[in-house]
C-alpha atoms as a PDB file:
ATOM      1  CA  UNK A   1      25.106 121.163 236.173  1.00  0.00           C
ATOM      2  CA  UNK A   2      26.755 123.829 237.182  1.00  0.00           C
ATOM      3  CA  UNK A   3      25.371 125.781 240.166  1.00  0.00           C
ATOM      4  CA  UNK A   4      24.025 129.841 239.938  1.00  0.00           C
ATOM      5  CA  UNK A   5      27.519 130.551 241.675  1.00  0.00           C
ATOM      6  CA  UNK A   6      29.351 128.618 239.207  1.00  0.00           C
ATOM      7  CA  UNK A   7      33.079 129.237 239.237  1.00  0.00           C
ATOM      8  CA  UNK A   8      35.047 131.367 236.202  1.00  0.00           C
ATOM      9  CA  UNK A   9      37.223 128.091 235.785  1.00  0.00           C
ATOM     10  CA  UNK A  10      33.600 126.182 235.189  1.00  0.00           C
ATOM     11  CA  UNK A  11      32.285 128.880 232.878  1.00  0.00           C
ATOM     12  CA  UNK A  12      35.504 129.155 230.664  1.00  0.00           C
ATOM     13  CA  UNK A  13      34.797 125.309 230.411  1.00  0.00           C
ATOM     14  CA  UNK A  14      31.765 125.468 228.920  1.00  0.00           C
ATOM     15  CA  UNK A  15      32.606 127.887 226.563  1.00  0.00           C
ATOM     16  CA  UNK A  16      35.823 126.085 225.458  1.00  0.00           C
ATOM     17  CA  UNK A  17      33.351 123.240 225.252  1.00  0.00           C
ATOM     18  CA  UNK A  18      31.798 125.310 222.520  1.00  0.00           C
ATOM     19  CA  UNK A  19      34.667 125.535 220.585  1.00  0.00           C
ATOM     20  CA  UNK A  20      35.639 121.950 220.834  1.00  0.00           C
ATOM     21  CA  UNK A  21      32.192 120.590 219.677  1.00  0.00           C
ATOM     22  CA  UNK A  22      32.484 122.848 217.070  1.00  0.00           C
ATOM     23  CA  UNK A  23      35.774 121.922 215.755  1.00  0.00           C
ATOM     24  CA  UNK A  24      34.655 118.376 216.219  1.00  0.00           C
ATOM     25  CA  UNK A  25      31.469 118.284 214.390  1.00  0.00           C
ATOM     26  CA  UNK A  26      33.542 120.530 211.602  1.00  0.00           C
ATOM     27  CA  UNK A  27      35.828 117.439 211.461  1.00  0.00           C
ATOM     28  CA  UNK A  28      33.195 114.782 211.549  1.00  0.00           C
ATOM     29  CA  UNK A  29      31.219 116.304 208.654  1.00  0.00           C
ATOM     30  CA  UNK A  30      34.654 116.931 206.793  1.00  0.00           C
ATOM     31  CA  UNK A  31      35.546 113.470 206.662  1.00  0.00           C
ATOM     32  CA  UNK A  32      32.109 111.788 206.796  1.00  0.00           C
ATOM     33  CA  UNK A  33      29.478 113.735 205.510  1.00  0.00           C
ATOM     34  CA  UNK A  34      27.304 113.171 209.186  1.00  0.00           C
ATOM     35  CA  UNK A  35      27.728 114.454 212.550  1.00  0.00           C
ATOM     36  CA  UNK A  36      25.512 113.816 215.844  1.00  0.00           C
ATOM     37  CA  UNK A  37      22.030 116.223 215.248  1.00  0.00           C
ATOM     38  CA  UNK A  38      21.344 117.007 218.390  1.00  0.00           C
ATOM     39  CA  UNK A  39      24.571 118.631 218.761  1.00  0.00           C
ATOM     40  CA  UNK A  40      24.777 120.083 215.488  1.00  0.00           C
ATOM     41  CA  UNK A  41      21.570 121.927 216.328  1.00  0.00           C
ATOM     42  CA  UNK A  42      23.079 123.199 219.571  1.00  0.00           C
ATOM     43  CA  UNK A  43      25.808 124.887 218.506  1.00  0.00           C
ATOM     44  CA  UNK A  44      24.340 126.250 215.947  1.00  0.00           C
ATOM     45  CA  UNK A  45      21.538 127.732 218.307  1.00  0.00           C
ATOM     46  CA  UNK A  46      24.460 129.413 220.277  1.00  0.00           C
ATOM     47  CA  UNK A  47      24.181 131.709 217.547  1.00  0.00           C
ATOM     48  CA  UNK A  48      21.075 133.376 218.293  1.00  0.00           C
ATOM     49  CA  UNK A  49      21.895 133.220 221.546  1.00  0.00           C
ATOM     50  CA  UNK A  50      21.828 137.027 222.600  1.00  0.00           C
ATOM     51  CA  UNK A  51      20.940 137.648 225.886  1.00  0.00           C
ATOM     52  CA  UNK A  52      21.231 134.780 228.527  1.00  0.00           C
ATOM     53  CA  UNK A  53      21.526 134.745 232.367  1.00  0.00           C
ATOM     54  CA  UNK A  54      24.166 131.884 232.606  1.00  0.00           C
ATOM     55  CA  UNK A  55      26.914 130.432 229.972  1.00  0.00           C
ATOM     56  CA  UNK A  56      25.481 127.094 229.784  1.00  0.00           C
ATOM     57  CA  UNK A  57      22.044 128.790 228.393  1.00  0.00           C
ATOM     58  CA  UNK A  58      24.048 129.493 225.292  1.00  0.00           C
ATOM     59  CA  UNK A  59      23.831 126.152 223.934  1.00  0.00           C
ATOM     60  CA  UNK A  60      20.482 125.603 225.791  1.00  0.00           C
ATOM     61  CA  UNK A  61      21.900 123.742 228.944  1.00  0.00           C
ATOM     62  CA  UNK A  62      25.278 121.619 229.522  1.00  0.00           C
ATOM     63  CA  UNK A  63      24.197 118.368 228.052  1.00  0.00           C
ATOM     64  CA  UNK A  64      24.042 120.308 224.821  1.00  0.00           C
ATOM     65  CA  UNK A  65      27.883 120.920 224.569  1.00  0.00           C
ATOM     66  CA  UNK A  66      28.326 117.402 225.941  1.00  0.00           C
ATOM     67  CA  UNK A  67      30.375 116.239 223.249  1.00  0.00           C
ATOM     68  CA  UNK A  68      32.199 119.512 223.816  1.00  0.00           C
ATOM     69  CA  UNK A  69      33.175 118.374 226.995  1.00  0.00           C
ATOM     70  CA  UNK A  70      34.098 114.999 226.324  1.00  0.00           C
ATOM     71  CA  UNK A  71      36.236 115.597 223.744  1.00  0.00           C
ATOM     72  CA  UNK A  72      38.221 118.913 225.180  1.00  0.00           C
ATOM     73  CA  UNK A  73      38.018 116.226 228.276  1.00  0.00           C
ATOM     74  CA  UNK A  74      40.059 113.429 225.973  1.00  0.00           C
ATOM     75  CA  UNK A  75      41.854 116.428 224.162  1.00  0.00           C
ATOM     76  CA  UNK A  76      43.798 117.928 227.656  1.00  0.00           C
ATOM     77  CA  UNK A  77      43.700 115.163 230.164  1.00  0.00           C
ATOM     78  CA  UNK A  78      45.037 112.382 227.756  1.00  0.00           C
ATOM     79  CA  UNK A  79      47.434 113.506 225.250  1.00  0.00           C
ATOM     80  CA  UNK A  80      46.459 114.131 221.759  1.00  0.00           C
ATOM     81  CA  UNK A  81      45.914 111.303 219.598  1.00  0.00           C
ATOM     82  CA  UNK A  82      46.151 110.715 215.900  1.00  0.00           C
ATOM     83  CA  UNK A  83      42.159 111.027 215.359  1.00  0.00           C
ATOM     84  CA  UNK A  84      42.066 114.828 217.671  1.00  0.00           C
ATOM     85  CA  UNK A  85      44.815 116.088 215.469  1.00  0.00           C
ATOM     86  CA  UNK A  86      42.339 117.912 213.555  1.00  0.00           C
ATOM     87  CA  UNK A  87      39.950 119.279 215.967  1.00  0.00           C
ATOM     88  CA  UNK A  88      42.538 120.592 217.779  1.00  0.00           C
ATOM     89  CA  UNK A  89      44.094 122.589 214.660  1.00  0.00           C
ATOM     90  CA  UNK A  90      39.975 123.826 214.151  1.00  0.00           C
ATOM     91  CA  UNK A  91      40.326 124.561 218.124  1.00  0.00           C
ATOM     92  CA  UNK A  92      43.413 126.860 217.275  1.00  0.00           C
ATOM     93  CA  UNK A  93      42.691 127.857 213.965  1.00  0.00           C
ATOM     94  CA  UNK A  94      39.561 129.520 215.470  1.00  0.00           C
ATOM     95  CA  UNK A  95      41.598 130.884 218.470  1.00  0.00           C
ATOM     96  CA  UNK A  96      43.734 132.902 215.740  1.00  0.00           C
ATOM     97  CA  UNK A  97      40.509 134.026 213.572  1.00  0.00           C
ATOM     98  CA  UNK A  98      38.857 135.349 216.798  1.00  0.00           C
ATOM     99  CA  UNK A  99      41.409 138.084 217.049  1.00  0.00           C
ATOM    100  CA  UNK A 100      41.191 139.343 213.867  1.00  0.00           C
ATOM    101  CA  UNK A 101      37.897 139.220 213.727  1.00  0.00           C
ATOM    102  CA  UNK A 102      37.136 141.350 216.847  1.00  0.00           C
ATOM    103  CA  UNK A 103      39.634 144.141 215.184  1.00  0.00           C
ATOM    104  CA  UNK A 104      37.170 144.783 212.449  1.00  0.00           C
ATOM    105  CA  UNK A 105      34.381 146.429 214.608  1.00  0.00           C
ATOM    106  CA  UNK A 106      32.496 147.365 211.288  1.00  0.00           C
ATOM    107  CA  UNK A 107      32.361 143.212 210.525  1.00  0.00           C
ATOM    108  CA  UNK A 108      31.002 142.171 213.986  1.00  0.00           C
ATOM    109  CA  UNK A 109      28.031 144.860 213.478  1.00  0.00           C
ATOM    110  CA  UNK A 110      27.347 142.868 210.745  1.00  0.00           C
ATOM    111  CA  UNK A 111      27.389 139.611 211.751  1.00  0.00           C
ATOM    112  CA  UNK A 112      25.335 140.511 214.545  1.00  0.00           C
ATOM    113  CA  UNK A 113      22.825 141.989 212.433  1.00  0.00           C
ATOM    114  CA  UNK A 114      22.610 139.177 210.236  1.00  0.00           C
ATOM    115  CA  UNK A 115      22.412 136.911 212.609  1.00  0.00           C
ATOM    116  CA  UNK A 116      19.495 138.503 214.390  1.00  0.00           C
ATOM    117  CA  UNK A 117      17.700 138.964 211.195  1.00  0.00           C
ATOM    118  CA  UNK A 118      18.348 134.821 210.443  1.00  0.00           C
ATOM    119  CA  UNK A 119      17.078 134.189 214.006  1.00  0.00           C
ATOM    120  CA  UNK A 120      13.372 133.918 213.554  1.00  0.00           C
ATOM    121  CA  UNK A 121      13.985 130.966 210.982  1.00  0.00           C
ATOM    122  CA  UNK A 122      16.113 129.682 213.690  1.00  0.00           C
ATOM    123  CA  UNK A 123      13.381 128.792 216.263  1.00  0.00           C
ATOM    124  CA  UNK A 124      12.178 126.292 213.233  1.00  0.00           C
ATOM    125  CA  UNK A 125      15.540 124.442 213.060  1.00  0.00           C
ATOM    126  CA  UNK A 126      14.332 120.811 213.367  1.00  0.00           C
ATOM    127  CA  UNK A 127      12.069 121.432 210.430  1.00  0.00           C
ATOM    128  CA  UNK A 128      14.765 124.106 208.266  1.00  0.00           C
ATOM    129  CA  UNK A 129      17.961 122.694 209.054  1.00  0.00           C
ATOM    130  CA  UNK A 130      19.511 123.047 205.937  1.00  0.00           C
ATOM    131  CA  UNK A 131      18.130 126.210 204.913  1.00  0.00           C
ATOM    132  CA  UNK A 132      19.047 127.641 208.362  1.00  0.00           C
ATOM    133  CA  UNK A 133      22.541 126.052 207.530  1.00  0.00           C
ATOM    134  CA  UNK A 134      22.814 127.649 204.491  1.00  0.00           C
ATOM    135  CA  UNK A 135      21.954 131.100 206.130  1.00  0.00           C
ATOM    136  CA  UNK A 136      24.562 131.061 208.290  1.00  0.00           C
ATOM    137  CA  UNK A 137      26.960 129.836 205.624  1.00  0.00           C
ATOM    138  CA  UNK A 138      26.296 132.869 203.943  1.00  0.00           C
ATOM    139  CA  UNK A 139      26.973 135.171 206.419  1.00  0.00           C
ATOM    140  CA  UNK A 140      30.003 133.747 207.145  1.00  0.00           C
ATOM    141  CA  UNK A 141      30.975 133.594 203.336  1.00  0.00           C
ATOM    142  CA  UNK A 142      30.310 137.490 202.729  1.00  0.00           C
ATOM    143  CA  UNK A 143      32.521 138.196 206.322  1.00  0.00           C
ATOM    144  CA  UNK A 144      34.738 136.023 207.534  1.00  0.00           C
ATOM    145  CA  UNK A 145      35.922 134.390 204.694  1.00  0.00           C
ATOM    146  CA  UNK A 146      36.971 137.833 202.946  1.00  0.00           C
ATOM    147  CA  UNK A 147      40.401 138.375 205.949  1.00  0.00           C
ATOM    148  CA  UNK A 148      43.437 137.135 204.824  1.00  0.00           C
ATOM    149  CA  UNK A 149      43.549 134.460 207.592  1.00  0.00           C
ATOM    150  CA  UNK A 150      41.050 131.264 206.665  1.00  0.00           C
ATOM    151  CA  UNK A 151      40.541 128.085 208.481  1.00  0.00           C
ATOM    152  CA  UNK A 152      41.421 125.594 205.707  1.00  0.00           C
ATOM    153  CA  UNK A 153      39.011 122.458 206.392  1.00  0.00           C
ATOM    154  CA  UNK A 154      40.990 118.698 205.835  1.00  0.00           C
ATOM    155  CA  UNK A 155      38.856 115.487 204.595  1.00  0.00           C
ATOM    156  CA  UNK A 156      36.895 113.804 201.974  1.00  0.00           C
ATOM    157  CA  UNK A 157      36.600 115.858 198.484  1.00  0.00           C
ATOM    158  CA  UNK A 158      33.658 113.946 198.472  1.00  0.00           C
ATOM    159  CA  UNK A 159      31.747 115.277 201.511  1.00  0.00           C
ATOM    160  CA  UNK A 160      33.311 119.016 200.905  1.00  0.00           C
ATOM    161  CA  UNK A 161      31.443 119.460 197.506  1.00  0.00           C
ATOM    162  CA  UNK A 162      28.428 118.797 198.945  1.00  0.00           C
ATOM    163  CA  UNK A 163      26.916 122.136 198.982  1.00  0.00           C
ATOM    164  CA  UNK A 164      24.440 121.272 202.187  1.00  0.00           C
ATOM    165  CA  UNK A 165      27.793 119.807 204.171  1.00  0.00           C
ATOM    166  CA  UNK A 166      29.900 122.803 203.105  1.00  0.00           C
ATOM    167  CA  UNK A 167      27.047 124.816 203.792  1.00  0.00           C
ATOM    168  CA  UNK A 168      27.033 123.244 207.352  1.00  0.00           C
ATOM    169  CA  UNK A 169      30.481 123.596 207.710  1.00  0.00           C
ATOM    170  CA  UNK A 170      30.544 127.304 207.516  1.00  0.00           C
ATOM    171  CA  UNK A 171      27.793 127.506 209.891  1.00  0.00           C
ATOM    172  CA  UNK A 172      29.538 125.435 212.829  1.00  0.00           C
ATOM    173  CA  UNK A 173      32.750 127.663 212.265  1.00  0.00           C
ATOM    174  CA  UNK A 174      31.171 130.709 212.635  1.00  0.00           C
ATOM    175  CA  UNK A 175      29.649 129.250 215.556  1.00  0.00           C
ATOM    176  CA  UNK A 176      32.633 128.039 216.728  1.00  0.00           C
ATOM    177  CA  UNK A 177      33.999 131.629 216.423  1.00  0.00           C
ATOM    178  CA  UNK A 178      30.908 132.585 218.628  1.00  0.00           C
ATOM    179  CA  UNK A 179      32.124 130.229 221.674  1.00  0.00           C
ATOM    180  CA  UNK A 180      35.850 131.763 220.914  1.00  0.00           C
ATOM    181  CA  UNK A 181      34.248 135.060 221.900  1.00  0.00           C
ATOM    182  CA  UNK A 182      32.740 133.991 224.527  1.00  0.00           C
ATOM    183  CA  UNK A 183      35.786 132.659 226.195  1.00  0.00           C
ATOM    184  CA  UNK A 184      37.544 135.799 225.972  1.00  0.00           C
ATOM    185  CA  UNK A 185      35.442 138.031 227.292  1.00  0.00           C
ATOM    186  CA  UNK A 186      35.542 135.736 230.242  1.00  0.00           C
ATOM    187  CA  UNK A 187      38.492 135.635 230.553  1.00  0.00           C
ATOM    188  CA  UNK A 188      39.848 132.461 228.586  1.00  0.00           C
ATOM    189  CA  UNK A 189      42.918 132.909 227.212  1.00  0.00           C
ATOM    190  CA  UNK A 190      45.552 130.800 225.502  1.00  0.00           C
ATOM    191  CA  UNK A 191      48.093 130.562 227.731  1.00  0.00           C
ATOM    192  CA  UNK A 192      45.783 128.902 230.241  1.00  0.00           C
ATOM    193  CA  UNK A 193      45.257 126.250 227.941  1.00  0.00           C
ATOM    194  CA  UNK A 194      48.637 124.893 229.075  1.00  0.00           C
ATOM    195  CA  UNK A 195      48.982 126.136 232.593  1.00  0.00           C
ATOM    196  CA  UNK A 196      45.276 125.190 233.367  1.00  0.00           C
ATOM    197  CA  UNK A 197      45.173 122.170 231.214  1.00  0.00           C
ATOM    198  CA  UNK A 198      44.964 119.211 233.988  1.00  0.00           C
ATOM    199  CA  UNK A 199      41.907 121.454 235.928  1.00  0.00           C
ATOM    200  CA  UNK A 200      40.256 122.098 232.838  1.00  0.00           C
ATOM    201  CA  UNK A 201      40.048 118.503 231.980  1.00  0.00           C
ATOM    202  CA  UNK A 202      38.743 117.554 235.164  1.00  0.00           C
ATOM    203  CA  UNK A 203      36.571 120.462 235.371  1.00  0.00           C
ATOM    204  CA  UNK A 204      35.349 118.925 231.675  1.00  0.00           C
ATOM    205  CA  UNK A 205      34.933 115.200 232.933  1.00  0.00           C
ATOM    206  CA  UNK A 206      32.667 116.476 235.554  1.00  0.00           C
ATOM    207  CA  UNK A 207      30.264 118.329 233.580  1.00  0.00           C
ATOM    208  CA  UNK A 208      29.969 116.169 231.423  1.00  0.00           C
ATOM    209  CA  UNK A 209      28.747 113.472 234.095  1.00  0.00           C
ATOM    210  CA  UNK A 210      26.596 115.683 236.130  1.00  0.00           C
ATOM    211  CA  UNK A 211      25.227 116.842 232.440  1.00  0.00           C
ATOM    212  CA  UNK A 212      22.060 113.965 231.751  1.00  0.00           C
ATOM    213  CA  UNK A 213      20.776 112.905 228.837  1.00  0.00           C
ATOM    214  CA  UNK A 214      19.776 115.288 225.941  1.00  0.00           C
END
């Protein structure tokens, strides 16, 4: 884990980490109606996250953005292949919907408000899942999906007219959109995704080791 005097390169990691998971478990669900839980309920739980000493306490510790690291880790270090295509438009897509989102001050009061108010049910997510899911859904259904720019999601008609998966769906974007934020305000921005893409890998790859077992 990463120590108290963890670098900015380490802490724009994690938070790219966020995105990634995001987009991935966004893809997973798409295209097979299930995703990993524990990591689900992480990102999700980034939401509520308000006030936190260290970036990794945002999804309650590295090993929860674990997948986050292993895939941004496969995404940058290895080339793109067929299967990533996906999460990395998600990864982008979300990049894009970040900046309009933070030029609509009025919208981010009320996502933050909303979110607060869903928070309590939040600390009962093992037991609510898919009520808490469909919370979040909501909130990003009366905001985000009235700008012009929407993330259009690819994969089985099947597992998108499932109300709970859409409903889950919605909820890991907006989280996703949550871990965007966080990247810019430390910094993170696009252009080091190329420049810095060998260091971020590696700096990926070895969080993810030194992150245990969930």
């Amino acid at each position: 884990m990463p120590t108290k005097a963890a670098s900015l390169l380490e802490k724009q990691t994690i938070a790219l980490a966020g995105i990634t998971q995001a987009a991935r478990l966004v893809d997973e669900l798409s295209r097979t109606g299930n995703c990993p839980p524990e990591f689900l309920a992480s990102s999700l739980q980034s939401l509520f996250a308000f006030e936190v000493d260290q970036v990794e306490d945002v999804y309650g510790g590295i090993a929860g953005v674990r997948l986050g690291l292993d895939t941004l880790a496969g995404m940058l270090g290895n080339g793109q292949t067929p299967d990533q295509r996906e999460v990395v438009r998600y990864v982008f897509n979300l990049l894009y919907l970040e900046r309009k989102f933070a030029r609509d001050p009025a919208m981010m009061s009320v996502v933050h408000s909303r979110l607060q108010h869903a928070s309590f049910h939040a600390e009962h997510f093992a037991t609510q899942a898919n009520d808490i899911c469909n919370s979040i859904s909501g909130i990003y259904q009366d905001t985000l999906s009235t700008l012009k720019f929407r993330i259009k999601v690819s994969g089985s008609a099947e597992h998108l007219q499932n109300r709970q998966t859409a409903d889950a769906i919605r909820a890991l974007l907006l989280a996703g959109l949550r871990s965007t934020f966080l990247w810019r305000q430390l910094g993170g921005r696009r252009w080091k995704l190329i420049l810095q893409r060998r260091a971020i890998a590696r700096q990926a790859q070895e969080l993810s080791r030194n992150s245990g077992v969930m």
